[in-house]
C-alpha atoms as a PDB file:
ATOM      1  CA  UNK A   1      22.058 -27.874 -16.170  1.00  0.00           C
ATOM      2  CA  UNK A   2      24.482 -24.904 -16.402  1.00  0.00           C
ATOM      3  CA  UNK A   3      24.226 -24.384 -12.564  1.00  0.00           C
ATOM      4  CA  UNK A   4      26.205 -26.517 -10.349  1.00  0.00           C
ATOM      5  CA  UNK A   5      23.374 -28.973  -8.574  1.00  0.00           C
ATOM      6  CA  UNK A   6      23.454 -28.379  -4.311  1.00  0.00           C
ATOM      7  CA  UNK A   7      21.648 -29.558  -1.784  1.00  0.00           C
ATOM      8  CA  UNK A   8      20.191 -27.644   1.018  1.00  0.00           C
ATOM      9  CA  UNK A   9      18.519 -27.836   4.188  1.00  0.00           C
ATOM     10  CA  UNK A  10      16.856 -24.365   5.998  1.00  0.00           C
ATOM     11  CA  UNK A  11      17.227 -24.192  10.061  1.00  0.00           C
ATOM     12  CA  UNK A  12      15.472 -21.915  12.659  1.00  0.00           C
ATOM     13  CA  UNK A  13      12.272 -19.545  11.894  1.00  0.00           C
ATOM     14  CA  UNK A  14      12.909 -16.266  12.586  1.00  0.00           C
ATOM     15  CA  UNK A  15      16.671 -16.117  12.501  1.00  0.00           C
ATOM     16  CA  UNK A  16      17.437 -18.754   9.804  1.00  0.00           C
ATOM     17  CA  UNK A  17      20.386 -20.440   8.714  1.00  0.00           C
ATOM     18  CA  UNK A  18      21.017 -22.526   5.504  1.00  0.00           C
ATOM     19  CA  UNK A  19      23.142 -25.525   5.287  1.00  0.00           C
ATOM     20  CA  UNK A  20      24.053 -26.105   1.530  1.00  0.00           C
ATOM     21  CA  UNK A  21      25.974 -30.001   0.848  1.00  0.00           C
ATOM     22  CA  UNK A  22      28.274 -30.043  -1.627  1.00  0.00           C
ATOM     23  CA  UNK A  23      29.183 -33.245  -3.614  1.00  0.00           C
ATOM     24  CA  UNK A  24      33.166 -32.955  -4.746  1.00  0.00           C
ATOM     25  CA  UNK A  25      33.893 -30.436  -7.015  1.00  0.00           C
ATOM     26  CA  UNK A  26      30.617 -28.570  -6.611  1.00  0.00           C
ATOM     27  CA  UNK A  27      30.984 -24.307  -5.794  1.00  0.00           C
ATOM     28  CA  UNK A  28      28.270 -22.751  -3.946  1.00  0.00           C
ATOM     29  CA  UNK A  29      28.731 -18.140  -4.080  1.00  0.00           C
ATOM     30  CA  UNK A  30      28.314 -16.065  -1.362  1.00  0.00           C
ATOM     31  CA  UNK A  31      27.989 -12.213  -0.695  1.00  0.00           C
ATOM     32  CA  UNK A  32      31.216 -11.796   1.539  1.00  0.00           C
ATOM     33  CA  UNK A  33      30.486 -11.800   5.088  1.00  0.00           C
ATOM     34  CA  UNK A  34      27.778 -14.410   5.357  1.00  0.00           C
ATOM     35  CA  UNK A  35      29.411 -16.875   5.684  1.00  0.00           C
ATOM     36  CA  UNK A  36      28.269 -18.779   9.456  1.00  0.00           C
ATOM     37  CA  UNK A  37      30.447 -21.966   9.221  1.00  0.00           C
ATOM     38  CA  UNK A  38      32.431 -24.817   7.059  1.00  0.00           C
ATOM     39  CA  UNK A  39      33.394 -28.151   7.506  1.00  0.00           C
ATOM     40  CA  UNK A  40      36.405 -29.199   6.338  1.00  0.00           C
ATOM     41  CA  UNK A  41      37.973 -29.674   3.190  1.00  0.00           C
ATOM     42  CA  UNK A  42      35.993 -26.695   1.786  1.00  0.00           C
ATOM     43  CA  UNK A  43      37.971 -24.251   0.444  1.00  0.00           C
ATOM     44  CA  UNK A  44      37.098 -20.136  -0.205  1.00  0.00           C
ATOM     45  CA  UNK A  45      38.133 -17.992  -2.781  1.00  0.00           C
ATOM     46  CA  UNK A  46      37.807 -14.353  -3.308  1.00  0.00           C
ATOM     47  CA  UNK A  47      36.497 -13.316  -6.836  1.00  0.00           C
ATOM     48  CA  UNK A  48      35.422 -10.674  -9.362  1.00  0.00           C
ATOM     49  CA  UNK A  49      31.685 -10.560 -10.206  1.00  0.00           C
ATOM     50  CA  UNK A  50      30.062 -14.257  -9.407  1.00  0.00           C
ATOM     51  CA  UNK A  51      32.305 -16.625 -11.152  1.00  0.00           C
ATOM     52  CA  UNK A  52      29.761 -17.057 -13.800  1.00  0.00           C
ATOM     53  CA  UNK A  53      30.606 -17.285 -17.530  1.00  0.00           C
ATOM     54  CA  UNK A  54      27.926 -15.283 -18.417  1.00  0.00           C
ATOM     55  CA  UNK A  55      29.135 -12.657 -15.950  1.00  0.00           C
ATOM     56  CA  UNK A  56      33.089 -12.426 -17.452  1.00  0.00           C
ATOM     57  CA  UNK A  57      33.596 -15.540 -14.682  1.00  0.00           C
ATOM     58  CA  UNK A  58      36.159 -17.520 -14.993  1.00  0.00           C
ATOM     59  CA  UNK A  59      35.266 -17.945 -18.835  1.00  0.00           C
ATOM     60  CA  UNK A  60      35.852 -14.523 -19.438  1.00  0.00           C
ATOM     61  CA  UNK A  61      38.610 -12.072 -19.741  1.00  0.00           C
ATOM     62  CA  UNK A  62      40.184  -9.202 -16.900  1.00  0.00           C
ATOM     63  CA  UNK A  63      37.860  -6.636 -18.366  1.00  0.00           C
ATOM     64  CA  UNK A  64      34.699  -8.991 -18.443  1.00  0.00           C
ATOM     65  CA  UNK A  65      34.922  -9.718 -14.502  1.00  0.00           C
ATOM     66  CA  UNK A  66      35.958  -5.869 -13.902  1.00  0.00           C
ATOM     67  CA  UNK A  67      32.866  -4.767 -15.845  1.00  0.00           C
ATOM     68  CA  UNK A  68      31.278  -8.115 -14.163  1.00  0.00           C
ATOM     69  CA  UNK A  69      32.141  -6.455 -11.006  1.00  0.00           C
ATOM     70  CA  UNK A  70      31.586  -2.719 -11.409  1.00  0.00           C
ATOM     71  CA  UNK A  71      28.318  -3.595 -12.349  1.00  0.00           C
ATOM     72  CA  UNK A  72      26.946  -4.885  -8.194  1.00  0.00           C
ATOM     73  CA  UNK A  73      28.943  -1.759  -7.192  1.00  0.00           C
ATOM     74  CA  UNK A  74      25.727   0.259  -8.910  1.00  0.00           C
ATOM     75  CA  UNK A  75      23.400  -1.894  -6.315  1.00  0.00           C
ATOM     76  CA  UNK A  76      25.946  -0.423  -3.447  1.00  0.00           C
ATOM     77  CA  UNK A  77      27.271  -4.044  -3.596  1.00  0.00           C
ATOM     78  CA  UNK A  78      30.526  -4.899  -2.648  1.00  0.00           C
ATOM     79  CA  UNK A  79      32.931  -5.493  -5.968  1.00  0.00           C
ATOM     80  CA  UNK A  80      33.648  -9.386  -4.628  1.00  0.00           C
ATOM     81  CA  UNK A  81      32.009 -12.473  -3.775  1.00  0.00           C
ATOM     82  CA  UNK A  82      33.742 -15.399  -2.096  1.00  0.00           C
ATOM     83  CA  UNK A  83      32.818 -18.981  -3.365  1.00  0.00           C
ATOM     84  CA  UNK A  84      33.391 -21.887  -1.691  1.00  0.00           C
ATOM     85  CA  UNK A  85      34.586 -25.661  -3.040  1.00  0.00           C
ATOM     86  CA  UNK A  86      34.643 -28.968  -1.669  1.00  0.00           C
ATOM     87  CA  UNK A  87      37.808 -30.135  -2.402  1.00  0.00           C
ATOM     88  CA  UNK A  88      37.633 -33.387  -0.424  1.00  0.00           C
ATOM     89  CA  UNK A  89      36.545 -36.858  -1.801  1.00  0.00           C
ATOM     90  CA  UNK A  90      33.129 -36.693   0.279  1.00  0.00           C
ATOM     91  CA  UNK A  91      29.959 -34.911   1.191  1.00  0.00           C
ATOM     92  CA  UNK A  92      30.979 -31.173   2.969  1.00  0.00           C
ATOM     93  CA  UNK A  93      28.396 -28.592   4.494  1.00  0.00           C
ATOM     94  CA  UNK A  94      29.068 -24.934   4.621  1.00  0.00           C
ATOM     95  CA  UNK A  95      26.218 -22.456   6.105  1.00  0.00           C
ATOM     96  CA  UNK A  96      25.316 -19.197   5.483  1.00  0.00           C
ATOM     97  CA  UNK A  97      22.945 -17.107   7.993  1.00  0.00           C
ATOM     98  CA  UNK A  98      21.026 -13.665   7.031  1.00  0.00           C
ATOM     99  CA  UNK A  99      22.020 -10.528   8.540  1.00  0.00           C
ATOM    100  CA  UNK A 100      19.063  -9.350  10.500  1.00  0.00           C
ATOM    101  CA  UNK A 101      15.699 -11.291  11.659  1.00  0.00           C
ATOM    102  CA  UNK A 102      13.428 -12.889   8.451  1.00  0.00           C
ATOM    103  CA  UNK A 103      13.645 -15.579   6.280  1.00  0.00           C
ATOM    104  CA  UNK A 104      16.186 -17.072   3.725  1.00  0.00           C
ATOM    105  CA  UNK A 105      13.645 -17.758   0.821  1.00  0.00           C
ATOM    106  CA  UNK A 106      15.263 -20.683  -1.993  1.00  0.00           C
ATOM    107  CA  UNK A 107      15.016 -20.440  -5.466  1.00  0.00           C
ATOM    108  CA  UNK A 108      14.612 -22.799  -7.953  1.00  0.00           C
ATOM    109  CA  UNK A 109      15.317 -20.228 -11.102  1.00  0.00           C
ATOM    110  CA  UNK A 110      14.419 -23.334 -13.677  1.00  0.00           C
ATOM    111  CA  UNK A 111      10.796 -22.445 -12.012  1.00  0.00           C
ATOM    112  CA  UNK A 112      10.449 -19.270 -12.820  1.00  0.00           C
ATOM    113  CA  UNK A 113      12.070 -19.244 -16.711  1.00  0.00           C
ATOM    114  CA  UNK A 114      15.316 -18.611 -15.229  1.00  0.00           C
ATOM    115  CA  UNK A 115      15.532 -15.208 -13.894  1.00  0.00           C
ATOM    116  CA  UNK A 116      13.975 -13.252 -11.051  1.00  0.00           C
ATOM    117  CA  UNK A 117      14.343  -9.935 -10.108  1.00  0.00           C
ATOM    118  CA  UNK A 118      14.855  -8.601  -6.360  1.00  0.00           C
ATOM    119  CA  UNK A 119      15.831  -6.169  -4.033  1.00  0.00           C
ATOM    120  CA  UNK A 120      19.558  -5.131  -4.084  1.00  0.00           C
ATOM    121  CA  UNK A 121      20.468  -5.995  -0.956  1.00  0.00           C
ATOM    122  CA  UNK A 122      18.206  -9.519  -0.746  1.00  0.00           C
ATOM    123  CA  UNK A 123      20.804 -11.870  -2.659  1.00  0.00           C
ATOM    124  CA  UNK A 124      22.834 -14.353  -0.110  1.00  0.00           C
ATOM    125  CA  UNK A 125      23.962 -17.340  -1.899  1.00  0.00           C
ATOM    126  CA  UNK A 126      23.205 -19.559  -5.058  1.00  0.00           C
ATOM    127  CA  UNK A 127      24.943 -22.490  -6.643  1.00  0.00           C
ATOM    128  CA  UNK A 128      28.131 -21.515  -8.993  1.00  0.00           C
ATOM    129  CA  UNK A 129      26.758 -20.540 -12.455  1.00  0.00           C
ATOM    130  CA  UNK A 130      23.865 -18.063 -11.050  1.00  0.00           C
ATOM    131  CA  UNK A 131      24.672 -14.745 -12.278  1.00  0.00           C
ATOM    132  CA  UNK A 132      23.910 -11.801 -10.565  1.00  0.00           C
ATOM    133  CA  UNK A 133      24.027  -8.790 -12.511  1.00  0.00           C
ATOM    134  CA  UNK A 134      21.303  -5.550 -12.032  1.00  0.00           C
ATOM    135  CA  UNK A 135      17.667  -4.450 -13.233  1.00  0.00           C
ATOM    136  CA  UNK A 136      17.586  -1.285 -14.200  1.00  0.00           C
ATOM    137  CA  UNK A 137      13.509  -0.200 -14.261  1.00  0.00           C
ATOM    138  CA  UNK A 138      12.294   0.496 -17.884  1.00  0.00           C
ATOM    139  CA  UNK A 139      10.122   3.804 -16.256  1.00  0.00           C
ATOM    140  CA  UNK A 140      11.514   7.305 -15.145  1.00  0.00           C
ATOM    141  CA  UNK A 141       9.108   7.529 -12.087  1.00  0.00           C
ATOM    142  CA  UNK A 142      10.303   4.282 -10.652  1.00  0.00           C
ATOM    143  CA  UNK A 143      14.373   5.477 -10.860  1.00  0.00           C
ATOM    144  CA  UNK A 144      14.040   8.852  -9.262  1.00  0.00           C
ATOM    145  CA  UNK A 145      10.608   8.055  -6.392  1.00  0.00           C
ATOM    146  CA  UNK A 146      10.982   4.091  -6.078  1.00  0.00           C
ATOM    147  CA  UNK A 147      12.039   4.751  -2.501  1.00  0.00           C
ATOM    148  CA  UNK A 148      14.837   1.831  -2.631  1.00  0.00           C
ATOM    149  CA  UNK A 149      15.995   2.631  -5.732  1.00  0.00           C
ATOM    150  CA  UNK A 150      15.755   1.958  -9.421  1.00  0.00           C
ATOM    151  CA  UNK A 151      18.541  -0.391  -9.562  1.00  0.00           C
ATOM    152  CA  UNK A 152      17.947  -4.030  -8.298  1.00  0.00           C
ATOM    153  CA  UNK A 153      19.451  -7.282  -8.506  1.00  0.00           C
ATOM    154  CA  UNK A 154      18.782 -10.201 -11.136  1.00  0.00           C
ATOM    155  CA  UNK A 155      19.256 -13.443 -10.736  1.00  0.00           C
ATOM    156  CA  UNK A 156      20.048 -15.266 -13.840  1.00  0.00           C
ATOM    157  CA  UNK A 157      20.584 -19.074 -14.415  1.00  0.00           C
ATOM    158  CA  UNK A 158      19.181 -22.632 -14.236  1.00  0.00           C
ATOM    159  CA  UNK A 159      20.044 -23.553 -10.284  1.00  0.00           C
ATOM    160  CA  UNK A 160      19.398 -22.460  -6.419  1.00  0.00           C
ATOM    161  CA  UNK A 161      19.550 -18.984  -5.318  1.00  0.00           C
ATOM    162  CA  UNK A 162      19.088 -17.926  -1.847  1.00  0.00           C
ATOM    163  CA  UNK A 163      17.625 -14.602  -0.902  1.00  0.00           C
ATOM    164  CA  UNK A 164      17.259 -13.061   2.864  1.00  0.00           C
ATOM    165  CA  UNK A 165      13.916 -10.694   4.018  1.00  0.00           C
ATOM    166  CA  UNK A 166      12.747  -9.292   6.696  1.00  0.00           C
ATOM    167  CA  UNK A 167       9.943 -10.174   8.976  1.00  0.00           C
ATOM    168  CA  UNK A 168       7.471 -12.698   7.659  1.00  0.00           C
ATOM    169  CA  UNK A 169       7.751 -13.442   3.867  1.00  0.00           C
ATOM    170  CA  UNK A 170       4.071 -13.727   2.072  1.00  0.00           C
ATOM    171  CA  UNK A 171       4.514 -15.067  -1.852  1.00  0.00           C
ATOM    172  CA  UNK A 172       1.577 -13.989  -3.846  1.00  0.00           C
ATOM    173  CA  UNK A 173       0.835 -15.105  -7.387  1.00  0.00           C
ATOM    174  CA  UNK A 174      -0.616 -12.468  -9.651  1.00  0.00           C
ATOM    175  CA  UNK A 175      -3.263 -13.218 -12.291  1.00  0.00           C
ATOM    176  CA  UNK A 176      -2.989 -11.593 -15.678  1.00  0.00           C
ATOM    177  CA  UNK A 177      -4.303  -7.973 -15.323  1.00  0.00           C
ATOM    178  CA  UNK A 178      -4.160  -8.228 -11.225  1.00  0.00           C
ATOM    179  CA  UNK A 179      -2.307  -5.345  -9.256  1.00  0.00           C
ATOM    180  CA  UNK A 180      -1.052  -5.053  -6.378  1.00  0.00           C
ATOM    181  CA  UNK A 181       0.335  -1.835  -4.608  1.00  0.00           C
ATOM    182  CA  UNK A 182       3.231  -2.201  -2.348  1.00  0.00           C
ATOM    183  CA  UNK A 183       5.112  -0.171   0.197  1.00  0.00           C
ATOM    184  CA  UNK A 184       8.560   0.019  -1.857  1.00  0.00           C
ATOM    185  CA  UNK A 185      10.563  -1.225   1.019  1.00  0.00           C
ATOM    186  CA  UNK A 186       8.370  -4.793   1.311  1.00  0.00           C
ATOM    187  CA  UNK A 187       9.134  -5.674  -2.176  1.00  0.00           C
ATOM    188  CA  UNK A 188      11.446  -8.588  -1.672  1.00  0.00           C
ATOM    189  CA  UNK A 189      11.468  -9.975  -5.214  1.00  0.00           C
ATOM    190  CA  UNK A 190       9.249 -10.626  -8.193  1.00  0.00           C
ATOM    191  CA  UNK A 191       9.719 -12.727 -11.590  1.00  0.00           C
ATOM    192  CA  UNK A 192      10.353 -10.724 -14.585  1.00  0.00           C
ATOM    193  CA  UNK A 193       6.972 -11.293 -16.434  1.00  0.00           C
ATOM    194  CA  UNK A 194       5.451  -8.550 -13.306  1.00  0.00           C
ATOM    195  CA  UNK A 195       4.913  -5.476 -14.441  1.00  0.00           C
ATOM    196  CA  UNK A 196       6.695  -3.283 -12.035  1.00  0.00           C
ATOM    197  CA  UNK A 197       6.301   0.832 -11.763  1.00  0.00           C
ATOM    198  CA  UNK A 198       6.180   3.773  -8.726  1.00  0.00           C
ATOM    199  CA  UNK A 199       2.592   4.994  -8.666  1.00  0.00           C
ATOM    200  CA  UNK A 200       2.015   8.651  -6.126  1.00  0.00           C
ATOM    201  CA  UNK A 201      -0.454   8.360  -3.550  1.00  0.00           C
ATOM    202  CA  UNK A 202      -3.438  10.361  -4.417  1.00  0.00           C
ATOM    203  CA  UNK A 203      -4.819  12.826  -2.143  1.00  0.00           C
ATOM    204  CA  UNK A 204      -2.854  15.366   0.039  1.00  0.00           C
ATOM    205  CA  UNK A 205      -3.662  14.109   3.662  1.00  0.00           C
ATOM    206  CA  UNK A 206      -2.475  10.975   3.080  1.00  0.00           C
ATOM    207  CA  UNK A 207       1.017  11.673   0.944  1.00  0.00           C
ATOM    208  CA  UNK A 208       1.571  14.387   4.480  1.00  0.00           C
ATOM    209  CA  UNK A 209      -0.159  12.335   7.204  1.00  0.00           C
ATOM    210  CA  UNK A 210      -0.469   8.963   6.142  1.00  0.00           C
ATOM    211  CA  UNK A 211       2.861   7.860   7.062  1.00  0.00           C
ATOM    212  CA  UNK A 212       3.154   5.546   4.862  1.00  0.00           C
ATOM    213  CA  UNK A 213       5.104   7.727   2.107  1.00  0.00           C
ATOM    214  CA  UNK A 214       4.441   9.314  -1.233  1.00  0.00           C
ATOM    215  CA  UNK A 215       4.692   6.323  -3.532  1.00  0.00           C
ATOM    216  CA  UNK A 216       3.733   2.560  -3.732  1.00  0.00           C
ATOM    217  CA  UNK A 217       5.046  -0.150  -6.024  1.00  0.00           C
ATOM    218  CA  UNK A 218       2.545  -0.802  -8.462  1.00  0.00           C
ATOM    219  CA  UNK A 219       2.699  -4.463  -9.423  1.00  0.00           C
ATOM    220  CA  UNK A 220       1.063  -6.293 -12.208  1.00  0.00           C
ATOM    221  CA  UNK A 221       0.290  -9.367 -13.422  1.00  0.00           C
ATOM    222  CA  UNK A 222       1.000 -12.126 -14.524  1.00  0.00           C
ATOM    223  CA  UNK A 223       3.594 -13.430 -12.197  1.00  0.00           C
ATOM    224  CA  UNK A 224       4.749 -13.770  -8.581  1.00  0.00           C
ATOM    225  CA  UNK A 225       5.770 -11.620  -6.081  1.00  0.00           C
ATOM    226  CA  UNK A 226       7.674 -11.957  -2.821  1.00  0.00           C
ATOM    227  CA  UNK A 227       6.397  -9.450   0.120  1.00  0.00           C
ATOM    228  CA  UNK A 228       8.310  -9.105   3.551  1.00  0.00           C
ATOM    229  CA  UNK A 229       6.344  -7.411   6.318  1.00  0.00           C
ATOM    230  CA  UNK A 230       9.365  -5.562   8.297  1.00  0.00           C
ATOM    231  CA  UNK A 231      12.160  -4.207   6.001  1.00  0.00           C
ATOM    232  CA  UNK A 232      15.611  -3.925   7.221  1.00  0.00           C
ATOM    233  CA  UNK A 233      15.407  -0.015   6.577  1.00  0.00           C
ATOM    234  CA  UNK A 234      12.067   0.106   8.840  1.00  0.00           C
ATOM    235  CA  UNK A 235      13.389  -1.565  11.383  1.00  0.00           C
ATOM    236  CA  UNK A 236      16.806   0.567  11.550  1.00  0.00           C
ATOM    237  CA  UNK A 237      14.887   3.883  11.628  1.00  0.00           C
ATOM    238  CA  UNK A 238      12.386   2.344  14.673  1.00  0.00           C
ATOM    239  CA  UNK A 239      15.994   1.424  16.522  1.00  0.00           C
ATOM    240  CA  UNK A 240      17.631   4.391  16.277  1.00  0.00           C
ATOM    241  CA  UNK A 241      14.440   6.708  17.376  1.00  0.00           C
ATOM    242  CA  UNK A 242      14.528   4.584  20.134  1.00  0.00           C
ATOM    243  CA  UNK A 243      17.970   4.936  21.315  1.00  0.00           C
ATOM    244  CA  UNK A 244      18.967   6.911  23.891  1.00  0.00           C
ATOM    245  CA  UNK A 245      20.632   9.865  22.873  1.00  0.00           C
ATOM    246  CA  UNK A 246      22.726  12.170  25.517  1.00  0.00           C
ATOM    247  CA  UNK A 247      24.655  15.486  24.896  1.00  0.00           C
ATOM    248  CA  UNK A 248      27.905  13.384  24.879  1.00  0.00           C
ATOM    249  CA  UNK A 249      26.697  11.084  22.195  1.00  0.00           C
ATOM    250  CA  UNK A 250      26.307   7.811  24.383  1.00  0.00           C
ATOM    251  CA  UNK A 251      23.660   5.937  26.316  1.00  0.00           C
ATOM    252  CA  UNK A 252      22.715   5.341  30.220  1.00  0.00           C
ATOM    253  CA  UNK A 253      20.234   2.985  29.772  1.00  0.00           C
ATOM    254  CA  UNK A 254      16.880   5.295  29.921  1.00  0.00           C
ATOM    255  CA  UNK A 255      14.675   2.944  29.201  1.00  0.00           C
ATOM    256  CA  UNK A 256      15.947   0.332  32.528  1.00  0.00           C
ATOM    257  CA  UNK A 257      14.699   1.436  36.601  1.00  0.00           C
ATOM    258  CA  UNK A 258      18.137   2.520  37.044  1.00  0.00           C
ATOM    259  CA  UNK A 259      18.202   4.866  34.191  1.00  0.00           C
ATOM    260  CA  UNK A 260      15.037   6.325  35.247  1.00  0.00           C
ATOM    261  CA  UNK A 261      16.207   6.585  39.125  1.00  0.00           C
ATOM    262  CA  UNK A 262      19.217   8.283  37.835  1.00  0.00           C
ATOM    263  CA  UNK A 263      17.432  10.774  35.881  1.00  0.00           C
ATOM    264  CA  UNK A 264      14.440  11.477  38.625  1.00  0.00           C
ATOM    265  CA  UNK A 265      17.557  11.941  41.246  1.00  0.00           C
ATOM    266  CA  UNK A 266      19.114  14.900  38.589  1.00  0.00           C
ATOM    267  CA  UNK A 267      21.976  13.324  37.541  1.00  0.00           C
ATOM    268  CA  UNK A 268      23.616  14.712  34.756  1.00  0.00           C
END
């Protein structure tokens, strides 16, 4: 076990919350900012890269964690991570809560041959040791139409990693030769035996009136794939058509009976 060994425990269902335990000594890494709460005797530390030796961690030179480093900068990541330490001579809990309604989905990497692949803005926390380090796809079509991009996030390593979705999260194991086309934004994560590629939609009417875009994720098997039914970027585009736009670039609460009075009076 390279990883440092945590504990965890998952709270709430559709705005979750992990509590990770950490026996003395042990580090748990975090993307900066989601952090929730600590107990204390933990302490935080602001680093290069994700600590890990195999990143340039704290076994490796200044231009191994810069490299390290400028590498999640490609995934629009930001160039630190904070870890956090129990320092004290007992058990300590620090939690970490996802950014916008879904799930937090653990990862045992030692269950999947130590590496899975996901979307670069899914990775919240995983024991010290986990690297995190990009994906760039193998195929042409799935850099320049994938949607969400050709670069994505690996996680590397023998311990926990946590990763945040939207909406409900469906896991789906993939028998050899099975595909599965995706909308690009739903792909959560997948383990790196899936064949992954960016396949056009066929037929005119649907690429201009579907709705549903111009490309899928093609997906094949063997292997397992993690689905989440409302992407972040979905939901963001629904909110802001929704919102109440006036010459002055503020609100007045259209969509309440006093917005609506306001408006059927002539107010400007």
């Amino acid at each position: 076990m390279n990883n440092h060994e945590i504990d965890y425990k998952l709270y709430g269902d559709d705005m979750q919350f992990v509590e990770i335990e950490l026996d003395p000594k042990e580090t748990v890494v975090a993307e900066a900012g989601s952090l929730m709460m600590m107990e204390d005797g933990i302490s935080m530390e602001t680093i290069f890269g994700d600590g890990s030796s195999g990143s340039g961690g704290s076994g490796g030179g200044l231009m191994g964690k810069l490299m390290g480093a400028g590498k999640r900068m490609l995934t629009g990541e930001s160039l630190f991570m904070t870890t956090f330490t129990n320092t004290g001579s007992g058990k300590r809990h620090v939690y970490f809560a996802s950014p916008y309604p879904g799930k937090i989905i653990p990862m045992d990497l030692s269950q999947y041959r130590g590496k899975i692949i996901c979307q670069k803005d899914a990775f919240l926390a995983a024991a010290k040791g986990v690297t995190i380090g990009i994906e760039f796809q193998r195929k042409l079509g799935a850099g320049f139409f994938g949607g969400e991009g050709f670069i994505m996030q690996k996680l590397e390593g023998d311990g926990l990693a946590f990763v945040h979705a939207g909406g409900t999260i469906h896991r789906k194991s993939l028998q050899q030769g099975e595909v599965l086309r995706v909308d690009t934004g739903c792909l959560v994560a997948m383990t790196a035996d899936v064949d992954y590629n960016i396949e056009m939609v066929k037929g005119v009417k649907t690429a201009l009136f579907g709705g549903e875009g111009l490309f899928f994720a093609t997906l094949r098997g063997p292997g397992t794939v993690w689905i989440q039914s409302l992407p972040f970027s979905r939901l963001a585009s629904k909110v802001f058509a929704a919102a109440p736009q006036t010459p002055g670039g503020g609100s007045r609460d259209e969509g309440s009976i006093a917005g609506g009075l306001f408006n059927l009076l002539g107010g400007k």
